[in-house]
C-alpha atoms as a PDB file:
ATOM      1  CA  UNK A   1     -24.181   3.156 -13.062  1.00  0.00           C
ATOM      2  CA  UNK A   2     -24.019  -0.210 -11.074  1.00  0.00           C
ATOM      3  CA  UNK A   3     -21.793  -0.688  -7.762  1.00  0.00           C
ATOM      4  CA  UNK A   4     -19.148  -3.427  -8.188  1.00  0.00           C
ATOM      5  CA  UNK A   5     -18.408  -3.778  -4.721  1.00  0.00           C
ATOM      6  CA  UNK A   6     -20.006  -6.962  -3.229  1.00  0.00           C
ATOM      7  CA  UNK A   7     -20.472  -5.189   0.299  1.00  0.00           C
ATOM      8  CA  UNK A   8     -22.544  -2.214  -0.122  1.00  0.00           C
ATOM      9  CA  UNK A   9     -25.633  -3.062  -0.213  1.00  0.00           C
ATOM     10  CA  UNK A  10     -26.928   0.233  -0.453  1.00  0.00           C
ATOM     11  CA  UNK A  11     -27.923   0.033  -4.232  1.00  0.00           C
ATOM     12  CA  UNK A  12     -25.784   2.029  -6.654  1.00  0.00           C
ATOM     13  CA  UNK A  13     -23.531   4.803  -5.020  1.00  0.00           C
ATOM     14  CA  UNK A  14     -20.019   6.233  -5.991  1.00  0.00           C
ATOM     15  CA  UNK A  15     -18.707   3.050  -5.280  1.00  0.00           C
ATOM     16  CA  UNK A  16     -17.615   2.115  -8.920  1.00  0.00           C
ATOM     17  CA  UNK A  17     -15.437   5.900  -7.885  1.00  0.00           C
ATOM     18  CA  UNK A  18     -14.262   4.249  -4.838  1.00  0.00           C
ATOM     19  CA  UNK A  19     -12.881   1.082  -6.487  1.00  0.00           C
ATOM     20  CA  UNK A  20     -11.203   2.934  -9.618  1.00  0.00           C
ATOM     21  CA  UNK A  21      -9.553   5.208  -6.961  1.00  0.00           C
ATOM     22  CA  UNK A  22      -8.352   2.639  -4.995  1.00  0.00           C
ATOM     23  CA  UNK A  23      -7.813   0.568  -7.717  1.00  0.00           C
ATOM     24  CA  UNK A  24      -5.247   3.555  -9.582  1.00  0.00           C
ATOM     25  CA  UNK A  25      -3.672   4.191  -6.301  1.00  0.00           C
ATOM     26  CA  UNK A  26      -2.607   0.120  -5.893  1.00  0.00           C
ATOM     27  CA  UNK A  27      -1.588   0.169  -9.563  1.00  0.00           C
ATOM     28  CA  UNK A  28       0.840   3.123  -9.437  1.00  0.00           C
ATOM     29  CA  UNK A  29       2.291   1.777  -5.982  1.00  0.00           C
ATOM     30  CA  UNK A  30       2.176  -1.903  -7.818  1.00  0.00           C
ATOM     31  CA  UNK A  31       4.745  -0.014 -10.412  1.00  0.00           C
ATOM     32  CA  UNK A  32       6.997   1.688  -8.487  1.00  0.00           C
ATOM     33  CA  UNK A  33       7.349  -1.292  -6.343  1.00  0.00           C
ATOM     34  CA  UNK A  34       7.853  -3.439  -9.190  1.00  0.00           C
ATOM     35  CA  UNK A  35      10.115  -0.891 -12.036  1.00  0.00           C
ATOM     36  CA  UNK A  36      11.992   1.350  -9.568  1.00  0.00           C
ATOM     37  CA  UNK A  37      12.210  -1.406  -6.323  1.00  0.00           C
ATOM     38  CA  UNK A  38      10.290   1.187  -4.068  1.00  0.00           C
ATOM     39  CA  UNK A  39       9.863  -1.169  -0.926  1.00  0.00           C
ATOM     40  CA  UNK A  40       6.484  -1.535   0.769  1.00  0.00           C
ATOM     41  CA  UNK A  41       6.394  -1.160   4.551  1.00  0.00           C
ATOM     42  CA  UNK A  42       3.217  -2.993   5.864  1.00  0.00           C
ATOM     43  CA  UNK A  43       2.293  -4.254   9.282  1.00  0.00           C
ATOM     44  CA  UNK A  44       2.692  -7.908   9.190  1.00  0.00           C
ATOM     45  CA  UNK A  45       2.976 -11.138   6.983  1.00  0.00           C
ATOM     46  CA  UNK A  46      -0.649 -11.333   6.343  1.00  0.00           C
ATOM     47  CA  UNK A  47      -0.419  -7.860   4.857  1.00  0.00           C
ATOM     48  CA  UNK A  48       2.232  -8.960   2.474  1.00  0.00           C
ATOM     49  CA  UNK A  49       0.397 -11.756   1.875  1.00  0.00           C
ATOM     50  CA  UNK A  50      -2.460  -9.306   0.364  1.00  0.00           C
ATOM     51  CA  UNK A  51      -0.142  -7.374  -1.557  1.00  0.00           C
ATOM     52  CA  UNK A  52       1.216 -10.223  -3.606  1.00  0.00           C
ATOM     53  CA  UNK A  53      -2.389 -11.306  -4.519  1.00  0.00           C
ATOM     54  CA  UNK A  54      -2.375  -8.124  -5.968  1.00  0.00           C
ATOM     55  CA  UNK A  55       0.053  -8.565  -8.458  1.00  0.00           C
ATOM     56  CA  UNK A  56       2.935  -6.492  -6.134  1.00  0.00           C
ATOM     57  CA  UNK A  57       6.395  -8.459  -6.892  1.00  0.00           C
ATOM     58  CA  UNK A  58       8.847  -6.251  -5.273  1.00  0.00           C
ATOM     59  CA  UNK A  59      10.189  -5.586  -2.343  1.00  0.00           C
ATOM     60  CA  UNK A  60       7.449  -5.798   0.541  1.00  0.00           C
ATOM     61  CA  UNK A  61       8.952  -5.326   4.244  1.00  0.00           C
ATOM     62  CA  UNK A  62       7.192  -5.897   7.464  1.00  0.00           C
ATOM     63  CA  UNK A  63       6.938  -3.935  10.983  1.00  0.00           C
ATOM     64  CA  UNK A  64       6.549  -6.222  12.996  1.00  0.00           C
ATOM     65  CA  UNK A  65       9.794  -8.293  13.410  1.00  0.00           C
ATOM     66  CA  UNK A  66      10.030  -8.362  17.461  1.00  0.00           C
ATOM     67  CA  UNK A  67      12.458  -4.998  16.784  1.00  0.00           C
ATOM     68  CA  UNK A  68      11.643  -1.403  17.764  1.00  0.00           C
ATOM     69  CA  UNK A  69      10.107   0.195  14.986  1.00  0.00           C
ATOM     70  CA  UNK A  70      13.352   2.417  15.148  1.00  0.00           C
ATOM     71  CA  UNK A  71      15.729  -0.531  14.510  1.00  0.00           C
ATOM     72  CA  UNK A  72      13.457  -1.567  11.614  1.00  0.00           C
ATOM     73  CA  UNK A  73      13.506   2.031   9.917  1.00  0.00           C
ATOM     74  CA  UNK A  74      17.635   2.324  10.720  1.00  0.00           C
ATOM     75  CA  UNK A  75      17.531  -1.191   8.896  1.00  0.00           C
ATOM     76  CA  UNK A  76      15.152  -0.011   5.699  1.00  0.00           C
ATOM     77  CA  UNK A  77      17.567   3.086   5.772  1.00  0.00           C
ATOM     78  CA  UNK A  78      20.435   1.096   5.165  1.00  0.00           C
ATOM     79  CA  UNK A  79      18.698  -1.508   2.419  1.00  0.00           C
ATOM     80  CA  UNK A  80      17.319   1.118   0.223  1.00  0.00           C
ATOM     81  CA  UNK A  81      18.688   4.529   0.957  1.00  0.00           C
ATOM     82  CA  UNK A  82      17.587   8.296   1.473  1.00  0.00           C
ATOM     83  CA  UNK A  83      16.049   8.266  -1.827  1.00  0.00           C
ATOM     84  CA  UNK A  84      15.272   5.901  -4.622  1.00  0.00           C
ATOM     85  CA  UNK A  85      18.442   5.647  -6.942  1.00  0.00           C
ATOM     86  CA  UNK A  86      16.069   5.275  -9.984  1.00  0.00           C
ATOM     87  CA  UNK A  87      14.157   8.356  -9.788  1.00  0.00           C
ATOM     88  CA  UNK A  88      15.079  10.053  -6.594  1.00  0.00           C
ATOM     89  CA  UNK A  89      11.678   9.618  -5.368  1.00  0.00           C
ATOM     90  CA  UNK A  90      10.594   8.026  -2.208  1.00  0.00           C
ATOM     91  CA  UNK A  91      12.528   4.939  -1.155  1.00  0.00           C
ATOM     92  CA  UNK A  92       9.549   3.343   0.874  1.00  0.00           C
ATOM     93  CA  UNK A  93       5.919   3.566   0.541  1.00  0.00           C
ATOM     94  CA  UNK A  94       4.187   3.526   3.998  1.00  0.00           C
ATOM     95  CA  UNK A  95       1.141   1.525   4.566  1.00  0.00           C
ATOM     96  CA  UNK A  96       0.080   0.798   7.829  1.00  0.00           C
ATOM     97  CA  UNK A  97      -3.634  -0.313   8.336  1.00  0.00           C
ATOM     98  CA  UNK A  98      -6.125   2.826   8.595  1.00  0.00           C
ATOM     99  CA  UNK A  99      -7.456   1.598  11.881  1.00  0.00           C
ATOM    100  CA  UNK A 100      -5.784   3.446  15.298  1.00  0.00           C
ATOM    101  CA  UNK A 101      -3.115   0.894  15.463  1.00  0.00           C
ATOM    102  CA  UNK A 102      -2.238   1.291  12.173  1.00  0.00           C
ATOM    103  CA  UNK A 103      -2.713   5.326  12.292  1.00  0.00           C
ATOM    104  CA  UNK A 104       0.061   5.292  15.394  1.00  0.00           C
ATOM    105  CA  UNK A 105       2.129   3.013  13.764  1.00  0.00           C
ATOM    106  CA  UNK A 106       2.479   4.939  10.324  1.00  0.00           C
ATOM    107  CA  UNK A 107       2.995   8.385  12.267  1.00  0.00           C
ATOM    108  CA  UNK A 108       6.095   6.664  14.051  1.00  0.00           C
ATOM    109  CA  UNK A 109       7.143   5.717  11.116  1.00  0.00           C
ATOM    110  CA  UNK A 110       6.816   8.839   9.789  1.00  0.00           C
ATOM    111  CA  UNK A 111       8.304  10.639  12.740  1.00  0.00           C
ATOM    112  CA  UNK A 112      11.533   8.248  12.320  1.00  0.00           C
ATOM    113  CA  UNK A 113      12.072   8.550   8.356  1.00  0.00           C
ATOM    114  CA  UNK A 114      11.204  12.154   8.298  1.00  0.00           C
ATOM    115  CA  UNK A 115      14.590  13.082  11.270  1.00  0.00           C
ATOM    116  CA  UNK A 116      16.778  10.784   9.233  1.00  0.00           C
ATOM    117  CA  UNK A 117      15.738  12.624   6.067  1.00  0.00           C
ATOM    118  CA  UNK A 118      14.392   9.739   4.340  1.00  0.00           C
ATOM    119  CA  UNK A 119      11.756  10.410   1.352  1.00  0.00           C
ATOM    120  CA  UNK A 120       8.920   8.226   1.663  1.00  0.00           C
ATOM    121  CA  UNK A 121       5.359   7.590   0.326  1.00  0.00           C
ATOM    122  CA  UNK A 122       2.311   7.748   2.132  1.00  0.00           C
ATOM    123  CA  UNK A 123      -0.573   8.507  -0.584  1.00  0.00           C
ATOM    124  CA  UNK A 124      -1.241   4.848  -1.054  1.00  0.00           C
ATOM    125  CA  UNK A 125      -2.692   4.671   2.744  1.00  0.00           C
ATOM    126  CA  UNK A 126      -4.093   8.156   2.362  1.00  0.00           C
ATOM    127  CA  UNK A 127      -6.132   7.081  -0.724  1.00  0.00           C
ATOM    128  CA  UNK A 128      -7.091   3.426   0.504  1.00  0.00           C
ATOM    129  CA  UNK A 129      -8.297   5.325   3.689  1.00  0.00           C
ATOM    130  CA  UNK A 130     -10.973   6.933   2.004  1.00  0.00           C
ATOM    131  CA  UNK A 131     -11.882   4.541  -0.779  1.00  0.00           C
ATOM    132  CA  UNK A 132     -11.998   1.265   1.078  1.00  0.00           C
ATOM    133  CA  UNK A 133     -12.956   2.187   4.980  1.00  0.00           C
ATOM    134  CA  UNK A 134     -16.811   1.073   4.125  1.00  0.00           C
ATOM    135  CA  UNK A 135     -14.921  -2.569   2.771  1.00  0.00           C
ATOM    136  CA  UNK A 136     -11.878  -2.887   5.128  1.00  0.00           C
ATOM    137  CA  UNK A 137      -9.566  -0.946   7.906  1.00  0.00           C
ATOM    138  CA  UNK A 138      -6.418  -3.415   7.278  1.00  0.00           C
ATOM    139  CA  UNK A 139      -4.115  -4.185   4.303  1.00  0.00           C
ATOM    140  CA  UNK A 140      -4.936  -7.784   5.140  1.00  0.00           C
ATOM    141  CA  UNK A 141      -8.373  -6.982   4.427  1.00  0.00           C
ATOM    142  CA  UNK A 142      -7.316  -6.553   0.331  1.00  0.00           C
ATOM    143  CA  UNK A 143      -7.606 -10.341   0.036  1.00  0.00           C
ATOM    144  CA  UNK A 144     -11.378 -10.637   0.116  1.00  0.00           C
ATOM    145  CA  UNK A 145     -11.132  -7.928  -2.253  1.00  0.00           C
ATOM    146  CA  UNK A 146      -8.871  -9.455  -4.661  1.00  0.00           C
ATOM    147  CA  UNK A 147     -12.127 -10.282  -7.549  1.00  0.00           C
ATOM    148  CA  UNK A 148     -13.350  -7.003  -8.021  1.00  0.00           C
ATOM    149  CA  UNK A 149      -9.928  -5.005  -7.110  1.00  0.00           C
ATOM    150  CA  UNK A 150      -7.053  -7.031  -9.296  1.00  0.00           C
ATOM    151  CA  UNK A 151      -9.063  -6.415 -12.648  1.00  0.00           C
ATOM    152  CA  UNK A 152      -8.844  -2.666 -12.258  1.00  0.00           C
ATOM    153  CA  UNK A 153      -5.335  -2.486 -11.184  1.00  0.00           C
ATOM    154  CA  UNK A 154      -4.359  -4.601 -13.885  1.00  0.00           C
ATOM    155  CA  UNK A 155      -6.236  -1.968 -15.902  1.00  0.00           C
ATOM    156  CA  UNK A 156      -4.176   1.221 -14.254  1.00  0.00           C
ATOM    157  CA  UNK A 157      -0.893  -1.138 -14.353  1.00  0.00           C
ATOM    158  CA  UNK A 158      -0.765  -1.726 -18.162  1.00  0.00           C
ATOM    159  CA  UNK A 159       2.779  -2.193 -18.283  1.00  0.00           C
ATOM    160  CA  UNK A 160       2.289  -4.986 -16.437  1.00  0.00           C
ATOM    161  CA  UNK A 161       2.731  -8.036 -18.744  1.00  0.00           C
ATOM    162  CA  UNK A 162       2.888 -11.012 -16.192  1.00  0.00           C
ATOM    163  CA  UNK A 163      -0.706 -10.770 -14.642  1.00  0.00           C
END
């Protein structure tokens, strides 16, 4: 087995695992996001940015509008609900970068959906977090991985006709 990942350098490893991980993970977000309208809650604009390279055409909101992350979640609250009206699933998916910042940010986040009994996603982070810290620590970071990770997604986001 040969590595696909352009940074490793260390000679085959389980980082064809990595990228099919990550890879599944962005795909099923990718499809909620796109099929159900599950919103994306990321950082900042360059974050978005890296999700629409990746094929993600639905709602994508940002932190960091100048408002207290508790106006922001009151306002997500109010867009999309307690719960998504399509499946009754999560109505946001969280992803904050895996770096401290981000790891504060997404637990006051969390803290703020979770008293106003919100249902909300967070395995996307979770997975990237493992599969991609050797690569990047920040959604932005998905853009110089956009050659080797868009492929696979497409491949774990079949339905997916446009891309």
């Amino acid at each position: 087995m040969t590595s696909t990942s352009p940074h490793d350098g260390r000679g085959p490893s389980n980082a064809d695992e990595r990228w099919h991980k990550a890879a599944q993970a962005l795909g099923e977000a990718r499809q909620r996001n796109r099929e159900a309208g599950v919103a994306v809650l990321v950082e900042g604009l360059r974050d978005r940015r890296a999700l629409e390279r990746l094929g993600f055409s639905g709602p994508i909101e940002v932190l960091n509008r100048g408002w207290p992350v508790d106006d922001v979640v009151l306002k997500l609250v109010e867009t999309y609900g307690r719960r998504c009206p399509v499946d009754e699933g999560s109505s946001l998916i969280l992803l904050m970068d895996w770096d401290r910042t981000g790891g504060r940010l997404q637990t006051q986040c969390r803290r703020s959906l979770e008293s106003l009994d919100v249902r909300f996603d967070e395995r996307l982070r979770t997975v990237l977090t493992v599969t991609l810290k050797p690569e990047t620590r920040v959604v932005e970071g998905l853009s110089g991985l956009i050659d080797v990770l868009l492929p696979l997604v497409n491949l774990y986001d079949a339905n997916d006709s446009i891309l």
